[in-house]
Protein backbone atom coordinates (compact mmCIF):
# COMPACT_ATOMS: atom_id res chain seq x y z
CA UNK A 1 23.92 8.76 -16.56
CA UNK A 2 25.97 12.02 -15.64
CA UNK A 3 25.59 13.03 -11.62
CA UNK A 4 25.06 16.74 -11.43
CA UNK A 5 24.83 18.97 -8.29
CA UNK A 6 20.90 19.75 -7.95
CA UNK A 7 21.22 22.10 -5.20
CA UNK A 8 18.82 24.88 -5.41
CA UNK A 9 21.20 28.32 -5.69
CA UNK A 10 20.16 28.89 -2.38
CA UNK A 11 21.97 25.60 -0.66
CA UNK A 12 24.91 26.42 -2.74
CA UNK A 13 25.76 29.90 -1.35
CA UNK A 14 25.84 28.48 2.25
CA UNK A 15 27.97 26.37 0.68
CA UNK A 16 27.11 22.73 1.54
CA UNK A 17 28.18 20.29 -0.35
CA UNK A 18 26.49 18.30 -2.60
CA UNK A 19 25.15 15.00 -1.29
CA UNK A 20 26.62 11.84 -3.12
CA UNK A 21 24.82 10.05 -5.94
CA UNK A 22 22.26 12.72 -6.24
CA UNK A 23 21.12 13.58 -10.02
CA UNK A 24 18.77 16.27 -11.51
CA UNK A 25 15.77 15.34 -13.38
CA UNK A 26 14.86 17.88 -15.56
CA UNK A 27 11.72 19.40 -13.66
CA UNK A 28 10.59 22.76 -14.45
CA UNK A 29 12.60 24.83 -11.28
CA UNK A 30 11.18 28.18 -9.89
CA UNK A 31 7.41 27.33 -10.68
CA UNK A 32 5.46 27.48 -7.15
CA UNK A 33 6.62 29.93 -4.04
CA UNK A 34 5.80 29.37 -0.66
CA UNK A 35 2.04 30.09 -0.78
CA UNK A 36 1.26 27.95 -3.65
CA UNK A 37 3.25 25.12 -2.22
CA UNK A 38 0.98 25.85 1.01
CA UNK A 39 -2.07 25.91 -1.02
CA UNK A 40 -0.99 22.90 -2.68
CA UNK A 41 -0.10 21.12 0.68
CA UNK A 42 -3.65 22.07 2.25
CA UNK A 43 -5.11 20.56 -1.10
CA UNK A 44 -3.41 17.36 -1.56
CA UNK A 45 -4.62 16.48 2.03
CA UNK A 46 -8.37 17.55 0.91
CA UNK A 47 -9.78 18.94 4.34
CA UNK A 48 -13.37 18.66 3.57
CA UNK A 49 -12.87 15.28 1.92
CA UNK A 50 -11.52 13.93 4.81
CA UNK A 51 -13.56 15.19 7.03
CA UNK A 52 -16.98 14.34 5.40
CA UNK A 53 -15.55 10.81 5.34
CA UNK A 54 -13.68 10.33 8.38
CA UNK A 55 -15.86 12.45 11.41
CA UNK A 56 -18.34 9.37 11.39
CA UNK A 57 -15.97 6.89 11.52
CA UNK A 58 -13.76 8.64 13.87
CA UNK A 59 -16.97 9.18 16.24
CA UNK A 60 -17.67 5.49 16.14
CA UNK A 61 -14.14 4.38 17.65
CA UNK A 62 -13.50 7.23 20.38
CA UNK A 63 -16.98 9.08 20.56
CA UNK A 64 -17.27 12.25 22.22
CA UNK A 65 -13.45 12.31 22.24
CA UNK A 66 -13.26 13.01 18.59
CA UNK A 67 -11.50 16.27 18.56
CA UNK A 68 -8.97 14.61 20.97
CA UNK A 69 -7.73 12.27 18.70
CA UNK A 70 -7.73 15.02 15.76
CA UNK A 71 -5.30 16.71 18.49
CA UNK A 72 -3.23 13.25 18.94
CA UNK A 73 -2.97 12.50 14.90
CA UNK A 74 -1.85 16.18 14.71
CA UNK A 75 1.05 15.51 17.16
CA UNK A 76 3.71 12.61 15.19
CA UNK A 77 2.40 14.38 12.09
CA UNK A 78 4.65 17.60 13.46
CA UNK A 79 7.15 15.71 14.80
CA UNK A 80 7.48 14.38 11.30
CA UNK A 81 7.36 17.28 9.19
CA UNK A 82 10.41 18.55 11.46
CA UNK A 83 12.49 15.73 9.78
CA UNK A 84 10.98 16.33 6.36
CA UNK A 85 11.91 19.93 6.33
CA UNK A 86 15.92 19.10 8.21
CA UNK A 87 16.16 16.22 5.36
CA UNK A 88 15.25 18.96 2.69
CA UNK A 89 17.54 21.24 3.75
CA UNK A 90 20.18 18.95 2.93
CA UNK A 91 18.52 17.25 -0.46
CA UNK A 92 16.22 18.96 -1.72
CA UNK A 93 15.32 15.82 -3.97
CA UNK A 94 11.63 15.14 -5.65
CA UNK A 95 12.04 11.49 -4.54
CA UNK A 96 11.94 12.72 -0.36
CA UNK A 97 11.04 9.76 1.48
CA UNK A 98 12.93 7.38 -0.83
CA UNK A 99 15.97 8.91 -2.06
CA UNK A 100 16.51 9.96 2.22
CA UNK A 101 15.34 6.59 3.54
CA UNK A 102 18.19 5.34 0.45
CA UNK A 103 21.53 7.44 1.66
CA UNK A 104 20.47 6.86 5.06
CA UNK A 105 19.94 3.20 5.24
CA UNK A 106 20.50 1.36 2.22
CA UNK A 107 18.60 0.54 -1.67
CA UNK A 108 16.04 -1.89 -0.01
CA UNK A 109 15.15 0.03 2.93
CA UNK A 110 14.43 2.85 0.58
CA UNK A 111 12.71 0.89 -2.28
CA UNK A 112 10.28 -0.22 0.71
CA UNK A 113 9.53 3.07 1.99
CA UNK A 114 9.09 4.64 -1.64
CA UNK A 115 6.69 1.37 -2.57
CA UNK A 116 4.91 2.84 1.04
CA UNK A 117 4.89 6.32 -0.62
CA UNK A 118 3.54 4.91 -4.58
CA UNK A 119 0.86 2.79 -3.02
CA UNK A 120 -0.66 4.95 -0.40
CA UNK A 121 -1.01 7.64 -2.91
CA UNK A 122 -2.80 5.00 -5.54
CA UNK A 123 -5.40 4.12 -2.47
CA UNK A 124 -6.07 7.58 -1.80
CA UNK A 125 -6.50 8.17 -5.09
CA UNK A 126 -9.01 5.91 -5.95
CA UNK A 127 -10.88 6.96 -2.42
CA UNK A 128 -10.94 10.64 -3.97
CA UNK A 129 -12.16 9.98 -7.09
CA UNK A 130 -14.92 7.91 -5.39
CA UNK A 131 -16.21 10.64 -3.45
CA UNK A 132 -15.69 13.68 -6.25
CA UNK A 133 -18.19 11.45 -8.30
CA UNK A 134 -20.28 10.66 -5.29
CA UNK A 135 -21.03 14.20 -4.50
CA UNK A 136 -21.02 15.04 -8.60
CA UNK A 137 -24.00 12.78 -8.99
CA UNK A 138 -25.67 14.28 -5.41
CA UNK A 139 -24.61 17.82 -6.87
CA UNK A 140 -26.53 16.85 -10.33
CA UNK A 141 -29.64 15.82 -8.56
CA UNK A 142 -29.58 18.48 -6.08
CA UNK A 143 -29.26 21.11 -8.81
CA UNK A 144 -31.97 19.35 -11.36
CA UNK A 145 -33.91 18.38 -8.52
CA UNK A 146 -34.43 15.12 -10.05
CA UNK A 147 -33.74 12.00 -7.57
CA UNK A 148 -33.06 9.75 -10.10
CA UNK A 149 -30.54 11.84 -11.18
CA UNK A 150 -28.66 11.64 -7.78
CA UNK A 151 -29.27 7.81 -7.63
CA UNK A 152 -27.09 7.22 -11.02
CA UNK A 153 -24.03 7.25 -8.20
CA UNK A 154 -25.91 3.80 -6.88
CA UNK A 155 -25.94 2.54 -10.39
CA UNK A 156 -22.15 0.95 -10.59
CA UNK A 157 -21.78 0.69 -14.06
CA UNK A 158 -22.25 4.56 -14.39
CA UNK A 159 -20.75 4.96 -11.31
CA UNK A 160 -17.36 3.38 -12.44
CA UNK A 161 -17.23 5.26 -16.03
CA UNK A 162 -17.46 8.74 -14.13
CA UNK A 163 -14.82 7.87 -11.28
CA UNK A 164 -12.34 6.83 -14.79
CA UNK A 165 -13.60 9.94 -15.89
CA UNK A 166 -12.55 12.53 -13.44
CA UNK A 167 -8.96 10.21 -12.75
CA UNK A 168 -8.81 10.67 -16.15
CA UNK A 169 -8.82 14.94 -16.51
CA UNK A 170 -6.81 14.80 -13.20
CA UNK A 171 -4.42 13.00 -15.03
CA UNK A 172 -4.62 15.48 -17.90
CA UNK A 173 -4.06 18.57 -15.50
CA UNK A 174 -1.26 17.33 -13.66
CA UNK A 175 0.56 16.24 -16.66
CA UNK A 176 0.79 19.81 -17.85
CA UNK A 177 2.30 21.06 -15.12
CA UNK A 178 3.16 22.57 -11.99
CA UNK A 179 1.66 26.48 -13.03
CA UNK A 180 -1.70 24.84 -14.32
CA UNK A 181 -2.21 22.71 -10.65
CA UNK A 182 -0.93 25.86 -9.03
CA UNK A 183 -3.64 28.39 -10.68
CA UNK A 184 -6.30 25.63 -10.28
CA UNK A 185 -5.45 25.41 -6.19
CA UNK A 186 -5.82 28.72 -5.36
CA UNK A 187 -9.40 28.58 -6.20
CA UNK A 188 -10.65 25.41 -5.37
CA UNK A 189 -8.92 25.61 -1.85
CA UNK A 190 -9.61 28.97 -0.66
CA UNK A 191 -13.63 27.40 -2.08
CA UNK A 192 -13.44 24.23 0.87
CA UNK A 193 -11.89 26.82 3.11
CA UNK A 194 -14.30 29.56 3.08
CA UNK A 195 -17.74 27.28 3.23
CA UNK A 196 -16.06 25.14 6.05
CA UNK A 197 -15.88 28.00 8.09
CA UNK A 198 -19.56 28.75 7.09
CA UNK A 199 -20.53 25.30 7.85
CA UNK A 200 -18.65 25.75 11.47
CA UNK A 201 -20.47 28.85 12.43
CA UNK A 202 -23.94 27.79 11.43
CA UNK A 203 -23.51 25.15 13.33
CA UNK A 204 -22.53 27.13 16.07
CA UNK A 205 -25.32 28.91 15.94
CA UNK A 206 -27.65 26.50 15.58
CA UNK A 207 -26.63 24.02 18.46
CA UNK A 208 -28.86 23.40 20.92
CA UNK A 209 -31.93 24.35 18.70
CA UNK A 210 -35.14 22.53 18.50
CA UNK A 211 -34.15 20.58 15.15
CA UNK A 212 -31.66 19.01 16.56
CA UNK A 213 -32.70 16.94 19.68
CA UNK A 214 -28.85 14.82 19.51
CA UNK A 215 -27.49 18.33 20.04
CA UNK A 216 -24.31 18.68 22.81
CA UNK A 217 -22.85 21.10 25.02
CA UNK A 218 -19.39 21.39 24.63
CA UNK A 219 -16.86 20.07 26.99
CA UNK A 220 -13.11 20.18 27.62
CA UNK A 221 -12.98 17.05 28.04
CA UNK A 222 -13.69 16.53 24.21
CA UNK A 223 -9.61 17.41 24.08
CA UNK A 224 -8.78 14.80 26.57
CA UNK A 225 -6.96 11.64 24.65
CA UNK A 226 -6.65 9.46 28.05
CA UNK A 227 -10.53 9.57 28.58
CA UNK A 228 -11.12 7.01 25.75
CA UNK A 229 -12.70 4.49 26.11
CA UNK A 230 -9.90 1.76 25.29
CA UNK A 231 -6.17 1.59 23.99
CA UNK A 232 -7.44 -0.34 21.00
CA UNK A 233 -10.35 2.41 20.57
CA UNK A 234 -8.12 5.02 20.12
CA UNK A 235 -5.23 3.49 18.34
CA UNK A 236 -8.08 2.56 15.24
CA UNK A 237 -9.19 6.45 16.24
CA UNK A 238 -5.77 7.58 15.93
CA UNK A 239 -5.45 5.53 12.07
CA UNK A 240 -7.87 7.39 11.19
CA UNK A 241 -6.61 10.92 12.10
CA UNK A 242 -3.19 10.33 10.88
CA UNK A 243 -5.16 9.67 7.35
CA UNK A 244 -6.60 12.60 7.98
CA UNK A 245 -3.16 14.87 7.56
CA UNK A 246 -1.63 12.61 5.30
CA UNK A 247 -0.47 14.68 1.71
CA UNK A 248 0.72 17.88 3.78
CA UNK A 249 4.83 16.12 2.09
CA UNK A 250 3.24 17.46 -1.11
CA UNK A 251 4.95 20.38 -0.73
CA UNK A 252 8.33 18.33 -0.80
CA UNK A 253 8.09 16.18 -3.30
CA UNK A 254 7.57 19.40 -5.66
CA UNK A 255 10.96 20.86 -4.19
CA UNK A 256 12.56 20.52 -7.24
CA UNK A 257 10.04 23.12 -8.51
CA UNK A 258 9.52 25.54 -5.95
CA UNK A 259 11.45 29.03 -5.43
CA UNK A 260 14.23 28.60 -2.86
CA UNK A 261 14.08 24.41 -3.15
CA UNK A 262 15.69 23.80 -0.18
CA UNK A 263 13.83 26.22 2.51
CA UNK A 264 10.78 26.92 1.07
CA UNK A 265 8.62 23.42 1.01
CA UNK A 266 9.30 22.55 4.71
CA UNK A 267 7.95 26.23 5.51
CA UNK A 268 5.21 25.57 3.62
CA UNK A 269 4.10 22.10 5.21
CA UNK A 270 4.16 23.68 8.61
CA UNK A 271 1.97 26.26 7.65
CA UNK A 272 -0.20 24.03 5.80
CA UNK A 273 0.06 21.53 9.22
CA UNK A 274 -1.20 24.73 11.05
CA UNK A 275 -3.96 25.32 8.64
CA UNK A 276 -5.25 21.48 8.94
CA UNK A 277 -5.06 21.24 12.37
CA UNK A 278 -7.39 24.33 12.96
CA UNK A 279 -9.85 23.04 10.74
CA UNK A 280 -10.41 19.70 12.11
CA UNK A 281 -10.96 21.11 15.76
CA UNK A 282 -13.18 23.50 14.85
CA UNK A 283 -14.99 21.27 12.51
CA UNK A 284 -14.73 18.32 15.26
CA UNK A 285 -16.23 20.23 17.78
CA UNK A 286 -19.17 22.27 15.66
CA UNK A 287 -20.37 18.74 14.35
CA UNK A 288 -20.58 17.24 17.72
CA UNK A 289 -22.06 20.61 19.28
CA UNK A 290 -24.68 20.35 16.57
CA UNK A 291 -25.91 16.77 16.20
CA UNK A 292 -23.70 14.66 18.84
CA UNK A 293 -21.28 11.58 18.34
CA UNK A 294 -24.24 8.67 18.94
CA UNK A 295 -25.26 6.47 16.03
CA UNK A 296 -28.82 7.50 16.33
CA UNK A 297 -30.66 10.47 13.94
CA UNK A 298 -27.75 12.68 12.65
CA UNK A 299 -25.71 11.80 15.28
CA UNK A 300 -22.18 11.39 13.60
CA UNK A 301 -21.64 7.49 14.49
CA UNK A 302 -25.04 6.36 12.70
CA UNK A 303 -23.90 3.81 10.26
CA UNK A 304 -26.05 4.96 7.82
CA UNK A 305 -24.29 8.09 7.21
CA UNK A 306 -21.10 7.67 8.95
CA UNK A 307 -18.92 7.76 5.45
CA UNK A 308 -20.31 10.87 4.27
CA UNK A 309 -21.30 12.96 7.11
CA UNK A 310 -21.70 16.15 4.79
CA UNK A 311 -24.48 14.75 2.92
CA UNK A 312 -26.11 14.34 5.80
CA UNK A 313 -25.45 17.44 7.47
CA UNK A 314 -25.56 19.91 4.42
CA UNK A 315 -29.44 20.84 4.34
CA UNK A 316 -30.32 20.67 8.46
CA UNK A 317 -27.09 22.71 9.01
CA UNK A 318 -26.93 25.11 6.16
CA UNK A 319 -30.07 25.27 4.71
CA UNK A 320 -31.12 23.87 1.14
CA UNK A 321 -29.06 26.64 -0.91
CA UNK A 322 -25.96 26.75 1.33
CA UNK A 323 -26.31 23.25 1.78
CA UNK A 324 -25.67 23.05 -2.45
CA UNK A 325 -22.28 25.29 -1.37
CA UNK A 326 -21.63 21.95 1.18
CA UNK A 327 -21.82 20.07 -1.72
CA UNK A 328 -19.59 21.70 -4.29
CA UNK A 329 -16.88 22.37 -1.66
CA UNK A 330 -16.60 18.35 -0.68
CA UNK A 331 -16.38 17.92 -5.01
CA UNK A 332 -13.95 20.51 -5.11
CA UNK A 333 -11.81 19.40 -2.18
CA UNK A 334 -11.79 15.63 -3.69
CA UNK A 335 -11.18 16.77 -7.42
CA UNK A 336 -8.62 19.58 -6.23
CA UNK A 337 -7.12 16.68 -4.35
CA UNK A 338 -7.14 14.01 -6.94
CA UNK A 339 -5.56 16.44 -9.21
CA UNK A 340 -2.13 17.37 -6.58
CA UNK A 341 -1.99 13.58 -5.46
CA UNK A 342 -0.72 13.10 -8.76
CA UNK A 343 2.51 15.40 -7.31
CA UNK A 344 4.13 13.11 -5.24
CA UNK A 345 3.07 9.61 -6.73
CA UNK A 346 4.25 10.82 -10.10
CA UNK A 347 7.65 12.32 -8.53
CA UNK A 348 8.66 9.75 -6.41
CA UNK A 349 8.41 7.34 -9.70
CA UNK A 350 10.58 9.64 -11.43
CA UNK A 351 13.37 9.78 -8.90
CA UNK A 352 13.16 6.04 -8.62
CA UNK A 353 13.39 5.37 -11.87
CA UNK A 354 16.16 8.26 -12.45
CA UNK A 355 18.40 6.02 -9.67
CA UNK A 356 17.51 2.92 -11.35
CA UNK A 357 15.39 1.52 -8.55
CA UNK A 358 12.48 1.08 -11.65
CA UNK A 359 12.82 0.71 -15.27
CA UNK A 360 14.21 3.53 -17.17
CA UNK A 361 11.82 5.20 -19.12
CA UNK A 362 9.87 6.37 -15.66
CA UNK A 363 12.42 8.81 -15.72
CA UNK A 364 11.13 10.64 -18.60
CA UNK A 365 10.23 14.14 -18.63
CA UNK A 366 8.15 16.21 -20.76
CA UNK A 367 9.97 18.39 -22.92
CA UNK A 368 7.20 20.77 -22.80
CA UNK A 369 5.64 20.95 -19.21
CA UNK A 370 8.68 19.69 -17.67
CA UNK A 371 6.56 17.27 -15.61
CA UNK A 372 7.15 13.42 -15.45
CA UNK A 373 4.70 12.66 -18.12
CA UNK A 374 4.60 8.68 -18.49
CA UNK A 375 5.14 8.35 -14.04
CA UNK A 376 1.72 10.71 -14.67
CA UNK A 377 0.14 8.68 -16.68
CA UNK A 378 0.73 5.15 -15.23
CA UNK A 379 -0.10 6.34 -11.66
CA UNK A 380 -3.21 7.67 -13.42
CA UNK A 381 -4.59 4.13 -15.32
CA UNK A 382 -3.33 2.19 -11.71
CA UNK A 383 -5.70 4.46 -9.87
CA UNK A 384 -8.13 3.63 -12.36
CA UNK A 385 -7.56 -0.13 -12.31
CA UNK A 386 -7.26 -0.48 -8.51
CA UNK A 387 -10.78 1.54 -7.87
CA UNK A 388 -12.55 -0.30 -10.59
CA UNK A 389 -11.49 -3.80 -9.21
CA UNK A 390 -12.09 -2.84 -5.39
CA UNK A 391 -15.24 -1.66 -6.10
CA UNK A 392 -16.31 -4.90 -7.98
CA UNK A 393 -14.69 -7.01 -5.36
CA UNK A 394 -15.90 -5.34 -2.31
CA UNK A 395 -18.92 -3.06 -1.52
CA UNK A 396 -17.25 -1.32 1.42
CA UNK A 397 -13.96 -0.61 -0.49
CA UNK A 398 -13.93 3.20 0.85
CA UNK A 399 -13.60 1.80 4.43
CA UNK A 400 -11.42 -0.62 4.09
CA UNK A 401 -8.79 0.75 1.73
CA UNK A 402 -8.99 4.35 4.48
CA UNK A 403 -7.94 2.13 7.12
CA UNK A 404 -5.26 0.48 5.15
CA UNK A 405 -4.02 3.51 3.98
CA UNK A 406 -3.45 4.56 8.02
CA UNK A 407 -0.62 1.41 7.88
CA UNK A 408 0.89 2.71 4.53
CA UNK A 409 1.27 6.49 6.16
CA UNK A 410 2.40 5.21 9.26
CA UNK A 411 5.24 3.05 7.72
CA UNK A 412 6.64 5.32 4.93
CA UNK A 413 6.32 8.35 7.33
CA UNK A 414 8.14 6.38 10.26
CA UNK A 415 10.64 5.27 8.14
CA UNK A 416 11.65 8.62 7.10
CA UNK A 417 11.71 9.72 10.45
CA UNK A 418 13.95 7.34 12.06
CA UNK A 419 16.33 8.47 8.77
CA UNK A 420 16.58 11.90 9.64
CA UNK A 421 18.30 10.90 12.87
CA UNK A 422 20.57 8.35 11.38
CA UNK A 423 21.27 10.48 8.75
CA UNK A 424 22.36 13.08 10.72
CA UNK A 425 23.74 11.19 13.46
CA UNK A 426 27.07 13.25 13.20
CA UNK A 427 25.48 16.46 13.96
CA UNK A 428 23.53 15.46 16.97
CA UNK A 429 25.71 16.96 19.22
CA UNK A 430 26.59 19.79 17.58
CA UNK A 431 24.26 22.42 18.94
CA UNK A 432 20.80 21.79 20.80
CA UNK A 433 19.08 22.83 17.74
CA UNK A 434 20.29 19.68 15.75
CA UNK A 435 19.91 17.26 18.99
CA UNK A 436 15.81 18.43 18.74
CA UNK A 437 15.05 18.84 15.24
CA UNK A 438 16.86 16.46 13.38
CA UNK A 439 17.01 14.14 16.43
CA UNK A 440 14.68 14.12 19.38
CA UNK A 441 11.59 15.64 17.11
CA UNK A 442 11.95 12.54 14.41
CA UNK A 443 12.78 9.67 16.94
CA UNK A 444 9.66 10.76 18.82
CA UNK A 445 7.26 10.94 15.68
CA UNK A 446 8.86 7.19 14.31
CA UNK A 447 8.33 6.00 17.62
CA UNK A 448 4.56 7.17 17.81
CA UNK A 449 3.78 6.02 14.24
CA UNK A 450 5.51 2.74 15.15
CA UNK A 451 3.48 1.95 17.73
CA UNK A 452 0.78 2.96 15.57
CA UNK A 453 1.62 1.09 12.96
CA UNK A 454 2.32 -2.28 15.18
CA UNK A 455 -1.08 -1.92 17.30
CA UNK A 456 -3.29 -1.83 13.89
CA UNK A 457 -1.27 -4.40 12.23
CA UNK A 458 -2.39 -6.67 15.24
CA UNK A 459 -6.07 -5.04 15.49
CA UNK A 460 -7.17 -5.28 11.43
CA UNK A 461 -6.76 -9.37 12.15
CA UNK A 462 -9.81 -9.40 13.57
CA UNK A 463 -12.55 -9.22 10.38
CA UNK A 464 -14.92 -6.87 12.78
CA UNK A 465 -11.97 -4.01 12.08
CA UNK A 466 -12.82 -1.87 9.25
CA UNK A 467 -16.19 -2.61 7.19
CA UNK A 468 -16.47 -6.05 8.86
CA UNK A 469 -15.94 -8.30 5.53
CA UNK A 470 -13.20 -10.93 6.10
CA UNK A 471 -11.15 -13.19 3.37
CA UNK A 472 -11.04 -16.56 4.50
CA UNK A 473 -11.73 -15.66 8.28
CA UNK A 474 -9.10 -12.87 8.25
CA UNK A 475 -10.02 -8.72 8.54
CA UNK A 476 -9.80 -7.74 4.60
CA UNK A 477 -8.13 -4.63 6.01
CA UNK A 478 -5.65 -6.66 6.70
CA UNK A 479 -5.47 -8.41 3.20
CA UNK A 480 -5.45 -4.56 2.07
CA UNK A 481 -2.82 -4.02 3.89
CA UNK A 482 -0.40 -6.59 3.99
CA UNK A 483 -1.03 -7.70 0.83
CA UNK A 484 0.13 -4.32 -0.94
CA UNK A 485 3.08 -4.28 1.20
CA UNK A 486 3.66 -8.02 0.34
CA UNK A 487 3.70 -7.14 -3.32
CA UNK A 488 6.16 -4.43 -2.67
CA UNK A 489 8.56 -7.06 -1.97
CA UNK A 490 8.21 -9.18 -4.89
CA UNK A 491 7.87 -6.11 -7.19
CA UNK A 492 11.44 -5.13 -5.48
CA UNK A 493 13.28 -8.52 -5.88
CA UNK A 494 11.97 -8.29 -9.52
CA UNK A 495 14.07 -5.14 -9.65
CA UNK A 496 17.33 -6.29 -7.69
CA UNK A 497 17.52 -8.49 -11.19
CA UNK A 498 16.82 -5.72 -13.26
CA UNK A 499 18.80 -3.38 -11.43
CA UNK A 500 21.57 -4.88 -9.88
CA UNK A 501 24.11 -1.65 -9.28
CA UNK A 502 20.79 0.37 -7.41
CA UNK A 503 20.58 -2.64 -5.00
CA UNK A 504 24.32 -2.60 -4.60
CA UNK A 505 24.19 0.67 -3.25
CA UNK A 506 27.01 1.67 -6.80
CA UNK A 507 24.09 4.59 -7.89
CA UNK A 508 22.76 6.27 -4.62
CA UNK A 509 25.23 5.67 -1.97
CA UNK A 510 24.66 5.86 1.87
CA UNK A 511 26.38 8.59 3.85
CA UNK A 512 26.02 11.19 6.27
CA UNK A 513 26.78 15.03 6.12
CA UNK A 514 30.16 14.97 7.84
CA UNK A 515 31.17 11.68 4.85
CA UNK A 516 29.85 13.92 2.25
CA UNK A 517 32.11 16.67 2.99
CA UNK A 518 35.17 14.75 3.18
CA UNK A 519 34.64 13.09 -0.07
């Protein structure tokens, strides 16, 4: 296959040269600007999603210091993107966390941290397309009034067919392209937006009142990390938040597509960051003003409600007719989200298969859309596959594959971290700009998802983390979780047989900045 330079026009009038190994792969360039990349950031992470499913759990692990560990989660999540958008700069590549992870440390370190990248994305995607037909069913009843319209969702035959369903006009959408997901965003996410801030000030409002007796006045010590409870409270707290930004690289891995390739996606994942952040806080702290962080009535930790706090919430908060708004923003923010997850799962297949790290025809693209149509497709019928046997295996599947996914994020994001700093290692010292952001910034956020990532591994042992099921006496979290990672091995020393010059470092080649220049 021919090597081309695939800087954006941008890169090449600074005049930096291109990095070695890299190839083009036929995207459609020049089809999202900064605020659709934003938009598309804001809606791959699914704000209202997350938060309808994560504020109960949250509550249950660190309590009244919720918003605390929304602040924490925030915090290696920054430190990250600064590496993301330094690593862009200099290759501007769809494949981000594995083509970087690749020239920085090697074929197998990368294969790993792309397999991270591919198999988080297929758990979140089957999690989304849970919940969009969760709250489609609840929508249907609440809008026929019929309750045994909104109790088809408990009926798991019909349940299943409408999850393949919606993965399956997801798939459809993202496979024609970058302008169709882009037009789609705008409205779906400034819909989540504008009825979570209604949702925030009702409950603002209504705090304190005598319908809700869990009610709580609010403290600053809700933003205090080092008042919880325990380290192994807050670490499965902190899992959870870091889910809870996860998808903001979005805007990356469609580099290759947006205006000004190399600048413009890390600019938009900060603002998206900034956008996400604000939320959660103000979301965090309405929800506990209103109804309180205990596991009794509405309180947020009551295990009856706990992984979908929004259905709970929606009429005593907003009212039966706002409280149908509720509803159709949590469907929009999961099917808006199912639809851009596609982005990065589908892209980082592409640029693996385009440097031979997976078979060939992954790197196809569609003459037409310009999109990676069979990567599309594939990632599409795995999410499909993955959520229909979880769901027949295990009845708390959304639990247990959320905390799993925390390990994926924290590995593939750490990972890319630590490369930024090796990768630039040569320009360290060159000003104190590149000591902080492409060294001191990254180290810090790999070093906090580390931990992270080391402190759960040891915590989902025990079967009482997650749902509470175990396989064979062991956490099934941990199954989850280990066991995908495990496969990513033996999937990848399939490969080193199939793909022998990849794994020999002959197609993308390690190197730093100061190497590339001299070649």
């Amino acid at each position: 296959m021919t090597q081309l330079d695939t800087r954006s026009p941008d890169t090449a009038k600074e005049g930096s040269a291109p990095a070695d190994g890299m190839r083009s792969k036929g995207l459609g360039g020049n089809s999202v600007g900064l605020l659709g990349s934003a938009v598309i950031g804001v809606s791959t992470v699914a704000p209202v999603y997350c938060l309808t499913s994560t504020l109960g759990s949250t509550a249950g692990e660190v309590g009244v210091q919720m918003p605390a560990v929304f602040l924490a989660g925030f915090l290696p999540m920054l430190l990250v993107a600064f590496a993301y958008r330094e690593l862009n700069k200099a290759m501007p590549d769809c494949g981000t966390s594995f083509t970087w992870t690749v020239k920085a440390f090697g074929p197998r370190v990368g294969w790993m941290c792309g397999w991270g990248l591919v198999i988080a994305t297929i758990i979140v995607l089957s999690n989304l397309a849970g919940v969009a037909t969760s709250y489609f069913w609840l929508l249907a009843g609440e809008i026929t009034g019929s309750d045994s319209v909104a109790a088809l969702d408990g009926n798991k035959a019909v349940h299943i067919v409408t999850c393949l369903a919606l993965i399956a006009l997801a798939t459809v959408i993202s496979y024609r392209g970058m302008t169709a997901t882009k037009g789609l965003q705008y409205t779906l996410v400034g819909l989540q937006l504008v009825v979570l801030a209604v949702f925030v000030i009702m409950a603002f409002t209504k705090a304190g009142g005598a319908g809700f007796p869990t009610s709580a006045h609010f403290s600053w010590s809700w933003l205090n990390p080092f008042a919880v409870q325990s380290f192994a409270a807050f670490t499965a707290g902190l899992s959870l938040s870091i889910f809870m930004y996860w998808g903001w690289d979005a805007c990356l891995t469609a580099n290759e597509e947006t205006s000004g390739s190399s600048r413009t996606p890390g600019r938009a994942a900060l603002v998206a960051m900034v956008v996400l952040v604000g939320s959660y806080l103000a979301t965090g702290v309405a929800a506990q003003m209103i109804v309180g962080s205990g596991d009794q009535g509405l309180g947020l930790a009551n295990p009856d409600t706990s992984d979908n706090v929004f259905a709970a919430l929606a009429g005593p908060v907003m009212g039966p007719v706002l409280g149908v708004a509720l509803f159709v923003a949590v469907l929009a923010s999961a099917a808006a989200s199912l639809q851009t997850t596609f982005i990065p799962v589908a892209r980082t297949v592409l640029a693996m298969a385009t440097y031979e790290a997976l078979p060939a025809s992954y790197a196809q693209v569609h003459p037409r859309y310009r999109t990676p149509g069979r990567a599309t497709v594939t990632a599409g019928v795995a999410t499909g596959v993955f959520y229909t046997v979880m769901t027949l295996v295990s009845e708390h599947v959304l639990v247990d594959t959320i905390y799993a996914l925390g390990l994926m994020i924290c590995f593939y994001y750490a990972l890319t971290a630590f490369a930024c700093a090796w990768y630039f290692r040569a320009d360290l010292l060159k000003s104190g700009r590149d000591l902080v952001f492409k060294g001191v910034f990254p180290v810090l956020g790999g070093v906090l998802l580390t931990a992270v990532f080391a402190k759960t591994l040891a915590d989902m042992w025990d079967p009482a983390y997650g749902s509470g099921s175990s396989v064979l006496g062991v956490g099934s979290v941990f199954v989850i979780g280990v066991g995908l990672l495990a496969l990513g091995v033996l999937i990848m020393s399939v490969m080193r047989r199939r793909s022998p010059a990849f794994f020999r470092g002959e197609v993308l080649t390690k190197s730093t900045p100061a190497l590339v220049a001299e070649d």
